[in-house]
Protein backbone atom coordinates (compact mmCIF):
# COMPACT_ATOMS: atom_id res chain seq x y z
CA UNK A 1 35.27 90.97 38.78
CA UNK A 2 34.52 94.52 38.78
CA UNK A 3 34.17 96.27 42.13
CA UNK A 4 30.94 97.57 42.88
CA UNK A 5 30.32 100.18 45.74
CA UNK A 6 29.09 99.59 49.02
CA UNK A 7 25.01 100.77 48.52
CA UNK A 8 25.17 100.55 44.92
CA UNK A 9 23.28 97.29 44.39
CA UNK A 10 23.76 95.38 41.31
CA UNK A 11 21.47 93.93 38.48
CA UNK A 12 20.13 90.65 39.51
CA UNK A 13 22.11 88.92 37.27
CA UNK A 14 25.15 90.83 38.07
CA UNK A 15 24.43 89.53 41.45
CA UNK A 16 24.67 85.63 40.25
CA UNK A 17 27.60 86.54 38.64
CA UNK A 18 29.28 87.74 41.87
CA UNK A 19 27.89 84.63 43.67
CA UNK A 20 29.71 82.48 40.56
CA UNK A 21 32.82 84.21 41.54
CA UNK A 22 33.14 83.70 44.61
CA UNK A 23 32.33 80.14 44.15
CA UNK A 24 35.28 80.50 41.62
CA UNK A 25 37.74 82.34 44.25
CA UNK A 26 37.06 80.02 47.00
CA UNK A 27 38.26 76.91 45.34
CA UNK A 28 41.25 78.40 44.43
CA UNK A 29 42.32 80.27 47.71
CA UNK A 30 45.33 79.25 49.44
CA UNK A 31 44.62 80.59 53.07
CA UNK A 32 41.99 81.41 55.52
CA UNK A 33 42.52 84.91 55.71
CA UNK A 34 42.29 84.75 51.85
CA UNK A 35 38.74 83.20 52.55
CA UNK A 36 37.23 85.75 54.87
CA UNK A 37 38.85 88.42 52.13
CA UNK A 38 36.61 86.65 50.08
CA UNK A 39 33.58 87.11 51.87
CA UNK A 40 34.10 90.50 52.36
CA UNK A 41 34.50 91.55 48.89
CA UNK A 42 31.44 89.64 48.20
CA UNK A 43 29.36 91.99 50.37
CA UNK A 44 30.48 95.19 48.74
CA UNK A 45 30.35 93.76 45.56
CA UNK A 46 26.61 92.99 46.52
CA UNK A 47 25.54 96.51 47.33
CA UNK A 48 26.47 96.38 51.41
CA UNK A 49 28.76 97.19 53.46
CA UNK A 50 30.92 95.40 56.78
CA UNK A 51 30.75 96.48 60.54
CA UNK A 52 32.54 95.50 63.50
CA UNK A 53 30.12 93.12 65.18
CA UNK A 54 30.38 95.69 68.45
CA UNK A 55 29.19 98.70 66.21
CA UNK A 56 26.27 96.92 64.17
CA UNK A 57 22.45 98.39 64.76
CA UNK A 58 19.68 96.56 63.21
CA UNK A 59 20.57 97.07 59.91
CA UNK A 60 22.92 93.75 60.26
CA UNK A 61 22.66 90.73 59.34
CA UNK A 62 23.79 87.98 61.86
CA UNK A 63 26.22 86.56 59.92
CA UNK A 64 29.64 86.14 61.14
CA UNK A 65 31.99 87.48 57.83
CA UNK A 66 35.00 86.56 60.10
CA UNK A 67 34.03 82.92 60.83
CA UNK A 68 34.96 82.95 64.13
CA UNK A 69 38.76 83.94 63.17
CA UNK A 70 38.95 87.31 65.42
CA UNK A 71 36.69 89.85 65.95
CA UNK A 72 33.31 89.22 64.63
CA UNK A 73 32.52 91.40 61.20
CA UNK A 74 28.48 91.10 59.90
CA UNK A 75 27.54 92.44 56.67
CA UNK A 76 24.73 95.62 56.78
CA UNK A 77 22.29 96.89 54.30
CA UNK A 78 19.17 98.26 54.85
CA UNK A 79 16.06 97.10 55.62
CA UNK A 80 14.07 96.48 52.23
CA UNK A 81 16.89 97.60 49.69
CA UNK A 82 17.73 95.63 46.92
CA UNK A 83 21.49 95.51 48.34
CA UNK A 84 19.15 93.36 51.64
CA UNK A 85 17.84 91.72 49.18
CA UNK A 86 20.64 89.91 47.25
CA UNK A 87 22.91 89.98 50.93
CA UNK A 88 19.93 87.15 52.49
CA UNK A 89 19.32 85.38 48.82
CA UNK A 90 23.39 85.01 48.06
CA UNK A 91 24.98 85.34 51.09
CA UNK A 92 24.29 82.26 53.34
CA UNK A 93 25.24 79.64 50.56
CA UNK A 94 28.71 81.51 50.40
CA UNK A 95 29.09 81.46 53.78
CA UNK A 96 28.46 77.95 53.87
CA UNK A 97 31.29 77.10 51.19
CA UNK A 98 33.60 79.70 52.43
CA UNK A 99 33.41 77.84 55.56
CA UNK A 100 34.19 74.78 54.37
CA UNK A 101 36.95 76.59 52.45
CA UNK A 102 37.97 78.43 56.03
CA UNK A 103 38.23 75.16 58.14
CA UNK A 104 39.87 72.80 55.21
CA UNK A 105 42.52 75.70 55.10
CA UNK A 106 42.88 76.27 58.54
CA UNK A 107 43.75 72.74 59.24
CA UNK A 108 46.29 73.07 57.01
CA UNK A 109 47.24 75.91 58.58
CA UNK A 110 47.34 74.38 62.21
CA UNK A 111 49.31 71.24 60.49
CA UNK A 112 52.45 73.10 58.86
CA UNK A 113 52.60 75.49 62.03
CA UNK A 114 52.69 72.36 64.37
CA UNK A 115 55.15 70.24 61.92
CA UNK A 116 57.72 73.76 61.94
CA UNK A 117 57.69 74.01 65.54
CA UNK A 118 59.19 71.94 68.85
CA UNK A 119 56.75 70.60 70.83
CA UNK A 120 58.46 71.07 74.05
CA UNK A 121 59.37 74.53 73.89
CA UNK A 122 56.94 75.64 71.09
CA UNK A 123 60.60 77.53 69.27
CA UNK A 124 61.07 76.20 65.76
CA UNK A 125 62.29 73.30 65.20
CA UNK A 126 65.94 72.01 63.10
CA UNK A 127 63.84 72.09 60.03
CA UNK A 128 62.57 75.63 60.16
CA UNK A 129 66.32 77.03 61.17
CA UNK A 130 67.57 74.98 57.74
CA UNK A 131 64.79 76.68 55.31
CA UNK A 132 65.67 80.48 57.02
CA UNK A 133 69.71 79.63 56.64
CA UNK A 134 68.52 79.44 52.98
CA UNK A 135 67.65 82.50 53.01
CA UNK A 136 69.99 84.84 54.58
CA UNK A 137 70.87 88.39 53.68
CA UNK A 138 73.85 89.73 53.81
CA UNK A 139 73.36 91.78 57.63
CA UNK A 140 71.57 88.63 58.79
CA UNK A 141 73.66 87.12 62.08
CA UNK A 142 73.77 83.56 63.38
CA UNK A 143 74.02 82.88 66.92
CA UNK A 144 74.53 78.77 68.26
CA UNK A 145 73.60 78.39 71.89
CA UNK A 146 74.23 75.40 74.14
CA UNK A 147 72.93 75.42 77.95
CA UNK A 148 75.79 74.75 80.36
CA UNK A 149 75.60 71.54 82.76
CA UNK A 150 72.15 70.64 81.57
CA UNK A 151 73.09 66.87 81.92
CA UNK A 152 74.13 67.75 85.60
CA UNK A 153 70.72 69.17 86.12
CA UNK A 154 68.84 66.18 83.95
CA UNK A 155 70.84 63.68 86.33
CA UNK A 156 70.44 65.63 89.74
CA UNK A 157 66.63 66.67 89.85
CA UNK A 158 65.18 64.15 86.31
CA UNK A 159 64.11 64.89 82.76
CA UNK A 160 60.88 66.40 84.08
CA UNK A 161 63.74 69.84 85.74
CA UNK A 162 65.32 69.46 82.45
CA UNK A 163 61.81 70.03 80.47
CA UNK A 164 61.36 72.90 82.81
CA UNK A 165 64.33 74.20 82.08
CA UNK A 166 64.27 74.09 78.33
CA UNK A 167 60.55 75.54 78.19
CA UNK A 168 61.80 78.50 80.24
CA UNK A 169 64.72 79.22 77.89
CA UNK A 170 62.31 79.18 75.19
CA UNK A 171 60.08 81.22 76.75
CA UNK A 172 63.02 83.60 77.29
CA UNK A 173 64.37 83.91 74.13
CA UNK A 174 60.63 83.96 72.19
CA UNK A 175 60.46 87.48 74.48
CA UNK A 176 63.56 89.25 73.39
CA UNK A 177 63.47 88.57 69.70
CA UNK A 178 61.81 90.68 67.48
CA UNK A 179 59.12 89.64 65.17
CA UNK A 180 61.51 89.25 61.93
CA UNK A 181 64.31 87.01 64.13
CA UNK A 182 64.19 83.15 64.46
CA UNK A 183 64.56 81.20 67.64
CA UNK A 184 64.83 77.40 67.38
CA UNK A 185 65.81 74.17 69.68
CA UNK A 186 67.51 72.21 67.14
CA UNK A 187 68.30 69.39 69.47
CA UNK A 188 68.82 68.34 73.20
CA UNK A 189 70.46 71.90 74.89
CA UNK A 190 70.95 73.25 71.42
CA UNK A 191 69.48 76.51 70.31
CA UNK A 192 69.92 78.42 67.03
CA UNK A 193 68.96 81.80 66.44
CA UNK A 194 68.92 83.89 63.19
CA UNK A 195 68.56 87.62 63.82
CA UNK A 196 67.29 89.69 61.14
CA UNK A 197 69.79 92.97 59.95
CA UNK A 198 71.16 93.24 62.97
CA UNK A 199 75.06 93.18 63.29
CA UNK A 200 77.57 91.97 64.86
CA UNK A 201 76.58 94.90 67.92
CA UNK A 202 73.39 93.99 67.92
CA UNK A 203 73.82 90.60 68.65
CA UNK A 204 75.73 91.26 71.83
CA UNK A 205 73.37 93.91 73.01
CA UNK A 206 70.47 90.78 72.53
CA UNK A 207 72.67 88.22 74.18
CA UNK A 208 73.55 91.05 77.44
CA UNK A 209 69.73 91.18 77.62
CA UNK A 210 69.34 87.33 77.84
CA UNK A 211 72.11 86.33 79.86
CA UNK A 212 70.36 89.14 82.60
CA UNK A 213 67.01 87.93 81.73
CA UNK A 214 67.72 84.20 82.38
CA UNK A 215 69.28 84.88 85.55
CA UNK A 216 66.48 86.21 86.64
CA UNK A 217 64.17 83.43 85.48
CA UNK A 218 65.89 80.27 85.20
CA UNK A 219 64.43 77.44 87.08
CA UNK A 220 67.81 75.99 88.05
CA UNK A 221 71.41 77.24 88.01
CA UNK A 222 71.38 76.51 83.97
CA UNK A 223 73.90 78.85 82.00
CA UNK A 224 74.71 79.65 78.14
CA UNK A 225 77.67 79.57 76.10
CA UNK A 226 76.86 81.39 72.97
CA UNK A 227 78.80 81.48 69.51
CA UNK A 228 78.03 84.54 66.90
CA UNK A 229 78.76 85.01 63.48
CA UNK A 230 78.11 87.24 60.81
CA UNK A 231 76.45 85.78 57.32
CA UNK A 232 79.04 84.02 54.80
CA UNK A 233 78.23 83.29 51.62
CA UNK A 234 76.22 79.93 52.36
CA UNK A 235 73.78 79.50 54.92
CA UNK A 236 75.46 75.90 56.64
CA UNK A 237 78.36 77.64 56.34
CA UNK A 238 77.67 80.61 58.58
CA UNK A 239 76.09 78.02 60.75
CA UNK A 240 79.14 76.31 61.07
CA UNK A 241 81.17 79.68 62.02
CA UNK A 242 78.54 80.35 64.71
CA UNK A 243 79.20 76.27 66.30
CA UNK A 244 83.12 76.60 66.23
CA UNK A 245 82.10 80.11 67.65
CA UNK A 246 80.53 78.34 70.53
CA UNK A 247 82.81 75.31 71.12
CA UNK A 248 85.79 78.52 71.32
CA UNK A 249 82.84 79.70 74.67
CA UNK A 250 82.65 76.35 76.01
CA UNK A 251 86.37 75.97 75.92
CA UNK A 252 87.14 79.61 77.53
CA UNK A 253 85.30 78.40 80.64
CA UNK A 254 81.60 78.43 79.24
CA UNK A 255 78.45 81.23 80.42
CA UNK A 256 80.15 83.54 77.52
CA UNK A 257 80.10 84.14 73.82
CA UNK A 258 82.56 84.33 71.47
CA UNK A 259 82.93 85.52 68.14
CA UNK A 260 83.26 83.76 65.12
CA UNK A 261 87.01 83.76 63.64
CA UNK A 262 87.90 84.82 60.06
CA UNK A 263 87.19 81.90 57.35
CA UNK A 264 90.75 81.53 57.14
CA UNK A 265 90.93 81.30 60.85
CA UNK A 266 88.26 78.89 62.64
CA UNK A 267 88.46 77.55 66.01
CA UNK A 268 89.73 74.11 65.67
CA UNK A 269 87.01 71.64 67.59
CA UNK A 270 88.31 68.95 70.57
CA UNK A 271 88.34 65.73 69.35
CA UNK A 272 85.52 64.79 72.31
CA UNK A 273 82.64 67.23 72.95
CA UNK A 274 83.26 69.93 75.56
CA UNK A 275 80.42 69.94 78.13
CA UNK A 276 78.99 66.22 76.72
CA UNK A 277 78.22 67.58 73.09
């Protein structure tokens, strides 16, 4: 569809074809945001233009181009202009469809964020650490965390401590990761994180910060033990450094980290779990 400039109001029949394609773009988007991008092309494309709902005068129509995802956006044109005149004959049937569109989307949406993520501490869940070990790079690190004497606290103060407990850690950690890194409870005490191009120095300086952090903030006397390793050539692999990295924490006396050994050279695991795993 050829892009028409804001003002520049198309032939009437122009204008049904713009309404056709939109039709034609909305069955075939694959997100919201695709759907209000939609919407707003269709206005230009129309002859008007988009405002901020905050900035509109009377030359606005009240028509919300965002559909209620943000900040409201209406569509303007002015009074008694052919671009007016198209915007009120073509515009409230689209919104009507692209709403439809929106919400059928958006529930999709909602589903496949709630299905990646733990429920308790709203981290990502075992399935969304597997799909990003699939795809790490080559500066990627993996860190496997296990909280020390949680089953001490679960059995001293109950499961409803413990919850506490494991919501604050996930609080903690979802503040000191950066928007590209990973943070997920991949069972019981178990964490997994996945930091993005950061290095072996990197993932110490983010693991001083915690450890600091959570002893500020922990609900209970709840430590870490923490194992790190670099990216190997698979992701389970690397995983599997980072857990015999770990197991070498717990054994040195736990609330540390440890480094993942050489391939050739991995910490050999107890036969029993240290510290109930």
């Amino acid at each position: 569809m050829k892009a028409i400039a804001p003002h520049s109001a198309p032939h009437p029949d122009t204008a049904a074809e713009v309404a056709s394609g939109v039709t034609r773009r909305l069955l075939h988007a694959e997100s919201s945001a695709e759907v209000r991008e939609v919407l707003l092309d269709a206005v230009h494309a129309l002859g008007g233009r988009t405002v901020p709902a905050r900035l509109a005068d009377d030359t606005a129509l009240p028509v919300d181009l965002a559909l209620g995802d943000g900040e409201p956006v209406l569509p303007v044109a002015e009074p008694d202009s052919v671009a007016r005149m198209h915007l009120q004959r073509y515009l409230p049937p689209m919104v009507a469809d692209a709403r439809h569109a929106h919400d059928t989307l958006a529930r999709t949406e909602r589903l496949a964020r709630e299905a990646a993520v733990d429920s308790l501490t709203r981290l990502g869940n075992r399935s969304t650490f597997v799909r990003r070990l699939a795809r790490l790079a080559a500066a990627d690190i993996v860190i496997a965390i296990d909280l020390d004497d949680f089953k001490a606290t679960n059995d001293t103060f109950g499961h409803a401590a413990g919850d506490a407990v494991l919501r604050a850690f996930g609080a903690c950690l979802h503040e000191h990761l950066r928007a590209g890194d990973l943070a997920a409870r991949i069972g019981g005490d178990e964490f997994a994180l996945v930091l993005d191009d950061a290095g072996i120095d990197g993932a110490r300086g983010l693991l001083d910060r915690l450890r600091a952090a959570w002893g500020q903030q922990r609900p209970h006397p709840v430590g870490f033990s923490a194992g790190v390793a670099a990216a190997r050539p698979s992701g389970p692999e690397t995983h599997r450094a980072a857990d015999d990295a770990l197991y070498a924490a717990k054994a040195a006396g736990r609330a540390c980290t440890r480094l993942a050994a050489d391939p050739d050279e991995r910490v050999r695991r107890p036969e029993s779990g240290v510290d109930g795993r």
